[in-house]
C-alpha atoms as a PDB file:
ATOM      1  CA  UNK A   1     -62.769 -60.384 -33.393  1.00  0.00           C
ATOM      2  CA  UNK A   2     -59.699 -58.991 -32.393  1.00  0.00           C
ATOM      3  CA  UNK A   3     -59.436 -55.168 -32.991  1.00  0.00           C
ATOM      4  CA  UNK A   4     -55.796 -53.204 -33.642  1.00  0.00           C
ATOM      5  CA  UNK A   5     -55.634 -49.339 -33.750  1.00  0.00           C
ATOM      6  CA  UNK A   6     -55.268 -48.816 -37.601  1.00  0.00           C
ATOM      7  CA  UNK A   7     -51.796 -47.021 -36.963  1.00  0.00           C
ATOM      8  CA  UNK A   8     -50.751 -49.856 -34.925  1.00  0.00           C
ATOM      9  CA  UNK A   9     -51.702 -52.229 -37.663  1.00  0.00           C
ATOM     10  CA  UNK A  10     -49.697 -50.465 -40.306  1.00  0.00           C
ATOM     11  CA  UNK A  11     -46.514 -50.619 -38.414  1.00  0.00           C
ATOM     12  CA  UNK A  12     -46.611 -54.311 -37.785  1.00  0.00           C
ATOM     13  CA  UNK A  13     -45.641 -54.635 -41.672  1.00  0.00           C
ATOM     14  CA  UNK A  14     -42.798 -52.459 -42.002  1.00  0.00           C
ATOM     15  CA  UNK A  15     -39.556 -53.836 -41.487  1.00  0.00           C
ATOM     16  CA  UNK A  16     -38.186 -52.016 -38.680  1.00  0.00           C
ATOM     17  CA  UNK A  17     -41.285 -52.318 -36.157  1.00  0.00           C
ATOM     18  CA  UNK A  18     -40.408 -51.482 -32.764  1.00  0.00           C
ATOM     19  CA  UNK A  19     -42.986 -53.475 -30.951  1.00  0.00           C
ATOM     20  CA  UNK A  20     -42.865 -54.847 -27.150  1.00  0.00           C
ATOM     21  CA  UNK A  21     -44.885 -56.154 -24.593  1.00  0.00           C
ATOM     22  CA  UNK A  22     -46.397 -54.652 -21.729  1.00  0.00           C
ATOM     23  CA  UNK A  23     -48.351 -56.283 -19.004  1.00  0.00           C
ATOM     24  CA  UNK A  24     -50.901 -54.490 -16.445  1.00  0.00           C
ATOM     25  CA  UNK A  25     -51.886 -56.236 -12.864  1.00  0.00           C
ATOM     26  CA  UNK A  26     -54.412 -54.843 -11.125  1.00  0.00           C
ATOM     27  CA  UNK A  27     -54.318 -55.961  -7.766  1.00  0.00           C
ATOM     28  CA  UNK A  28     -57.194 -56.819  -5.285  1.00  0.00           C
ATOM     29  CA  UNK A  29     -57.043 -53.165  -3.726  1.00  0.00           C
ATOM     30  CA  UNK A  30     -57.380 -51.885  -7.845  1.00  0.00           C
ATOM     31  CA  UNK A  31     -53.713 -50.481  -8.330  1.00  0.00           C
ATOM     32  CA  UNK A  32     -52.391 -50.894 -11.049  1.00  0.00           C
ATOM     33  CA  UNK A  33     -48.664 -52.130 -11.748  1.00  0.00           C
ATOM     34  CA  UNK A  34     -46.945 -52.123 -14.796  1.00  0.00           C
ATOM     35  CA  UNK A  35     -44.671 -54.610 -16.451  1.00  0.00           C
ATOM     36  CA  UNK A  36     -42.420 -54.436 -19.653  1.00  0.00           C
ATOM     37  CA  UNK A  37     -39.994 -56.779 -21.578  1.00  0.00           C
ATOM     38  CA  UNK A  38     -37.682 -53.686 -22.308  1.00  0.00           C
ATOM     39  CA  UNK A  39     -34.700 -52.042 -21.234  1.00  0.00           C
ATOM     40  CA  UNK A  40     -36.165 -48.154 -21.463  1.00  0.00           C
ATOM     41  CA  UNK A  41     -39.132 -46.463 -19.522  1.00  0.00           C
ATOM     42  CA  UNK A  42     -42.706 -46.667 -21.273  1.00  0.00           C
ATOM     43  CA  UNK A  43     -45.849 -44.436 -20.515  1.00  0.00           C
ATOM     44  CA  UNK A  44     -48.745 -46.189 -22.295  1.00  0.00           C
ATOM     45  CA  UNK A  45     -51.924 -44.984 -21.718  1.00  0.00           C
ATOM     46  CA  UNK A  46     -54.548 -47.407 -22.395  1.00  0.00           C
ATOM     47  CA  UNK A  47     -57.808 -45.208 -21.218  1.00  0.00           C
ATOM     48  CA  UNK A  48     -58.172 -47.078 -17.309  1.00  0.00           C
ATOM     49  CA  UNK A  49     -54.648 -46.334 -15.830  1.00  0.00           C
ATOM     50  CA  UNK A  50     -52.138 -44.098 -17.152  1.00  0.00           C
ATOM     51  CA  UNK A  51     -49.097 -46.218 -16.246  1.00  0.00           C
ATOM     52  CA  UNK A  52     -45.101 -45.864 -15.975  1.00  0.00           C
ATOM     53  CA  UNK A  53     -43.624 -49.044 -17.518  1.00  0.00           C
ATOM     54  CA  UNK A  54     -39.871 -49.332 -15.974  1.00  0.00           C
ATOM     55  CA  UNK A  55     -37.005 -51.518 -16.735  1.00  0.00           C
ATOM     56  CA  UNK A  56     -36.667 -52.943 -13.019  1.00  0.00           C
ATOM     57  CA  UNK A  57     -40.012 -54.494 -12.981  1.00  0.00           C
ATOM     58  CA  UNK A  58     -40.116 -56.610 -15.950  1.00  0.00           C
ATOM     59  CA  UNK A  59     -42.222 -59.650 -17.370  1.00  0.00           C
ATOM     60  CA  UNK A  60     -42.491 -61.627 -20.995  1.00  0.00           C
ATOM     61  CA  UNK A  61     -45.094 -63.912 -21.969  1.00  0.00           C
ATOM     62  CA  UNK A  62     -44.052 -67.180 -22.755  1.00  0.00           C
ATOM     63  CA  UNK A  63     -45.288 -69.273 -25.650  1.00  0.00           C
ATOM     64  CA  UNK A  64     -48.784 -67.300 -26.459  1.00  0.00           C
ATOM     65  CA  UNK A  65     -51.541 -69.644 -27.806  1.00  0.00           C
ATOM     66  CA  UNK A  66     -54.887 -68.930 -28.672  1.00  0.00           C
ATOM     67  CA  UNK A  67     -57.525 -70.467 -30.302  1.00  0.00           C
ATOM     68  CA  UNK A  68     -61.087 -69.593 -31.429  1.00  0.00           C
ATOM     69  CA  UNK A  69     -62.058 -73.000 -29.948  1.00  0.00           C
ATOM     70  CA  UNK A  70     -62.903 -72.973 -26.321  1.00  0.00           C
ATOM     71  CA  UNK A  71     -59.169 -74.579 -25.449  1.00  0.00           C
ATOM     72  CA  UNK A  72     -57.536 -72.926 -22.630  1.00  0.00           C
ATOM     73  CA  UNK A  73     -55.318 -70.057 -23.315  1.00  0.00           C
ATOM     74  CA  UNK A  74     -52.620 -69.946 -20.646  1.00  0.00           C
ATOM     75  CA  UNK A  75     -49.138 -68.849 -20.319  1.00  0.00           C
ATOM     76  CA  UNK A  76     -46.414 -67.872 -17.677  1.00  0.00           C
ATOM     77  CA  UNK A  77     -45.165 -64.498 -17.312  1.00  0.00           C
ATOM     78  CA  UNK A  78     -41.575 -65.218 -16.654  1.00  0.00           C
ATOM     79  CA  UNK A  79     -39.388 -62.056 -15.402  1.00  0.00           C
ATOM     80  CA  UNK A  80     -38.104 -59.969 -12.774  1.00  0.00           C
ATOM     81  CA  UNK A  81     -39.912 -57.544 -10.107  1.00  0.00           C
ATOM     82  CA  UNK A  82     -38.514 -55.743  -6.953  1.00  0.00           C
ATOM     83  CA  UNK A  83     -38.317 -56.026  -3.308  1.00  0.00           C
ATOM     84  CA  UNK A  84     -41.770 -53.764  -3.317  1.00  0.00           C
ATOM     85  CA  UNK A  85     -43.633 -55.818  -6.002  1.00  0.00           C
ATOM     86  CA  UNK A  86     -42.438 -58.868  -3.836  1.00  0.00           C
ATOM     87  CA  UNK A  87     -43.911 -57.635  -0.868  1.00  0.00           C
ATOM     88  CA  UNK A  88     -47.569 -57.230  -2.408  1.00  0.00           C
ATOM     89  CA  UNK A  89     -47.570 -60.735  -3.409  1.00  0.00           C
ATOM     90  CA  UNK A  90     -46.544 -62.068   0.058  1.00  0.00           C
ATOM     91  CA  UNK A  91     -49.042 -59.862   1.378  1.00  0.00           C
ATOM     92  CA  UNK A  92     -51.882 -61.772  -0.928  1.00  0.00           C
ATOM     93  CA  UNK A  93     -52.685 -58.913  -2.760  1.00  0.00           C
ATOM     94  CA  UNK A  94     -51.817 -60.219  -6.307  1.00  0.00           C
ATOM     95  CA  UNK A  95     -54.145 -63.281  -5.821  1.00  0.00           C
ATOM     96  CA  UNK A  96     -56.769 -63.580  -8.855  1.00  0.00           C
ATOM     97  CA  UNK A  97     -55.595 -60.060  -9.545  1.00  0.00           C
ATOM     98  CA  UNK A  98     -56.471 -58.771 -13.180  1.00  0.00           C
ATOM     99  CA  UNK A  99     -53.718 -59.263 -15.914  1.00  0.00           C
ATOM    100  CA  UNK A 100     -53.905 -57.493 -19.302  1.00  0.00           C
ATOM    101  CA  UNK A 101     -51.077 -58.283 -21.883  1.00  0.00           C
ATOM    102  CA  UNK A 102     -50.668 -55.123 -24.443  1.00  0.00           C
ATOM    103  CA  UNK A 103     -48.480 -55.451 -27.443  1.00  0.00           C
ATOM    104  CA  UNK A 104     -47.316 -51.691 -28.044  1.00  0.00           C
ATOM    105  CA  UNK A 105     -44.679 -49.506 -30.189  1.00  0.00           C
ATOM    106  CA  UNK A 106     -42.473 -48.220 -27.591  1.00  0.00           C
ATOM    107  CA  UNK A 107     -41.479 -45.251 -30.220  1.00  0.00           C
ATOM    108  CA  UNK A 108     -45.006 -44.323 -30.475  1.00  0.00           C
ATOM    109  CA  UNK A 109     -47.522 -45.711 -27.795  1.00  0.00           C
ATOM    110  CA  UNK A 110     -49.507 -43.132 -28.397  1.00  0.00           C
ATOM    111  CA  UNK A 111     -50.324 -45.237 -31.599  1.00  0.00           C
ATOM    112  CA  UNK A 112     -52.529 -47.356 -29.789  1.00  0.00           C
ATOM    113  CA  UNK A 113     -52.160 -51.091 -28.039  1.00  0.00           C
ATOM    114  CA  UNK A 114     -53.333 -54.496 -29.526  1.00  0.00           C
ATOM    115  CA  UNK A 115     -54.630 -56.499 -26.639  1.00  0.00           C
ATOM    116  CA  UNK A 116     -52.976 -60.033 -26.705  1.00  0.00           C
ATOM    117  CA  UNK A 117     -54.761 -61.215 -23.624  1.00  0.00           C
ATOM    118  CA  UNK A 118     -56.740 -60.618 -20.660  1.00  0.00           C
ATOM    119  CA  UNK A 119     -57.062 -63.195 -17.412  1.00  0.00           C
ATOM    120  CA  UNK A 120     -56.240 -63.728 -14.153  1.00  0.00           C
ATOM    121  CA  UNK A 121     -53.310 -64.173 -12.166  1.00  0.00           C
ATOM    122  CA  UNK A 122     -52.559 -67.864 -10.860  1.00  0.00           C
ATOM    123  CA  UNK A 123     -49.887 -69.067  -9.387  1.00  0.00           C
ATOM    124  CA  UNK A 124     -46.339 -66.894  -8.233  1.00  0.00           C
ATOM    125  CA  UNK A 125     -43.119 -68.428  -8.089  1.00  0.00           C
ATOM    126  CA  UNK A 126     -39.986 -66.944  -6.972  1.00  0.00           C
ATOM    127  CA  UNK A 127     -37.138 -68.032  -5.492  1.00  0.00           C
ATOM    128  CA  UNK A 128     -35.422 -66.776  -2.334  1.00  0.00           C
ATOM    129  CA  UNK A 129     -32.188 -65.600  -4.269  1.00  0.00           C
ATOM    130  CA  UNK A 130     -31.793 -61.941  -4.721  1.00  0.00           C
ATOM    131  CA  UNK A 131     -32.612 -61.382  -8.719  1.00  0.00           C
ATOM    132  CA  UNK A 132     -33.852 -65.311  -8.851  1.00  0.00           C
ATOM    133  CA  UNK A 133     -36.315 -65.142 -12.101  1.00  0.00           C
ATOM    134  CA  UNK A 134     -40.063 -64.644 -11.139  1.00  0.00           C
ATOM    135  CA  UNK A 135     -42.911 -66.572 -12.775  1.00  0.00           C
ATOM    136  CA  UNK A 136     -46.246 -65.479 -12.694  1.00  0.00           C
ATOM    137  CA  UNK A 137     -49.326 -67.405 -14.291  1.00  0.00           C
ATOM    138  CA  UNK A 138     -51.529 -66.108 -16.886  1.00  0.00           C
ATOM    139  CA  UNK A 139     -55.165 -67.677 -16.769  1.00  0.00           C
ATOM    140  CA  UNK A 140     -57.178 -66.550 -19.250  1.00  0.00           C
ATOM    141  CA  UNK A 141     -60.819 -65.906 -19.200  1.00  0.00           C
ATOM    142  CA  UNK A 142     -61.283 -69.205 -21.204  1.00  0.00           C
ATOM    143  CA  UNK A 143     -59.100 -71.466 -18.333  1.00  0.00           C
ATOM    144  CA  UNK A 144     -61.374 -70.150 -15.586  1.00  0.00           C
ATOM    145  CA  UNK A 145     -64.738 -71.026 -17.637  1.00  0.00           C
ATOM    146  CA  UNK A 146     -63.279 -74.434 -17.644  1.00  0.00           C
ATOM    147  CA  UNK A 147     -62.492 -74.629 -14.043  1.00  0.00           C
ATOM    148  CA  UNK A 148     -64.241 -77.071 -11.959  1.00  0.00           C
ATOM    149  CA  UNK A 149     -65.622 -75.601  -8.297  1.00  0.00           C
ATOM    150  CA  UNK A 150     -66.418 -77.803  -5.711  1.00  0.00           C
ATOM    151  CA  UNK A 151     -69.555 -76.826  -3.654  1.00  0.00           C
ATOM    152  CA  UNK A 152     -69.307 -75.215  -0.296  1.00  0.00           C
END
């Protein structure tokens, strides 16, 4: 059962909700990066990392679907991250790194996050050209339950 802070909750049905996404990856080394679909600076801490959400490093889920079924849950994080950020995933350390995807009110994250989803990282695209659009997978726990491993 999904649980939403209570002050969260009530927010989500007024009118004028200012609500956004923000998206942790812990790499292999455990540092934390954040990620936001906003054009203003977020601190959102959600009790593990106490992270600086910026502009310049930004990602959006694309086309969320969940089920209560055991169907894969899966969606690309489509965006834009930095020379820095870049480097890390050339450098492998992004690779099955640990995504969580936090829906949030930027006025007031000290209301408290709904977590949308938590996976794995899968596949990186990005394209050579300087501010080319990044896509990052998003495998969820479910996908990698599903997964078929071949024996050593």
């Amino acid at each position: 059962m999904k649980q939403i802070p209570i002050q969260l909750f009530e927010a989500y049905g007024k009118p004028s909700r200012s609500t956004c996404y923000l998206i942790k990856i812990v790499d292999r080394d455990g540092v934390a990066h954040g990620f936001a679909c906003l054009d203003s600076i977020v601190r959102f801490d959600d009790g593990e990392h106490n992270l600086t959400y910026y502009p310049d490093q930004e990602l959006l889920p694309q086309n969320i679907s969940q089920t209560a079924e055991m169907d894969v849950d899966n969606t690309q994080l489509k965006g834009w991250f930095g020379g820095a950020v870049e480097q890390l995933v050339v450098a492998g350390r992004f690779r099955n790194a640990k995504v969580t995807i936090y829906r949030v009110m930027y006025t007031r994250p000290d209301f408290g996050a709904e977590i949308v989803a938590y996976g794995r990282v899968g596949e990186i695209e990005y394209g050579t050209r300087a501010g080319g659009t990044r896509k990052v997978e998003y495998r969820s726990l479910k996908q990698q339950l599903k997964q078929h491993l071949n024996p050593l």
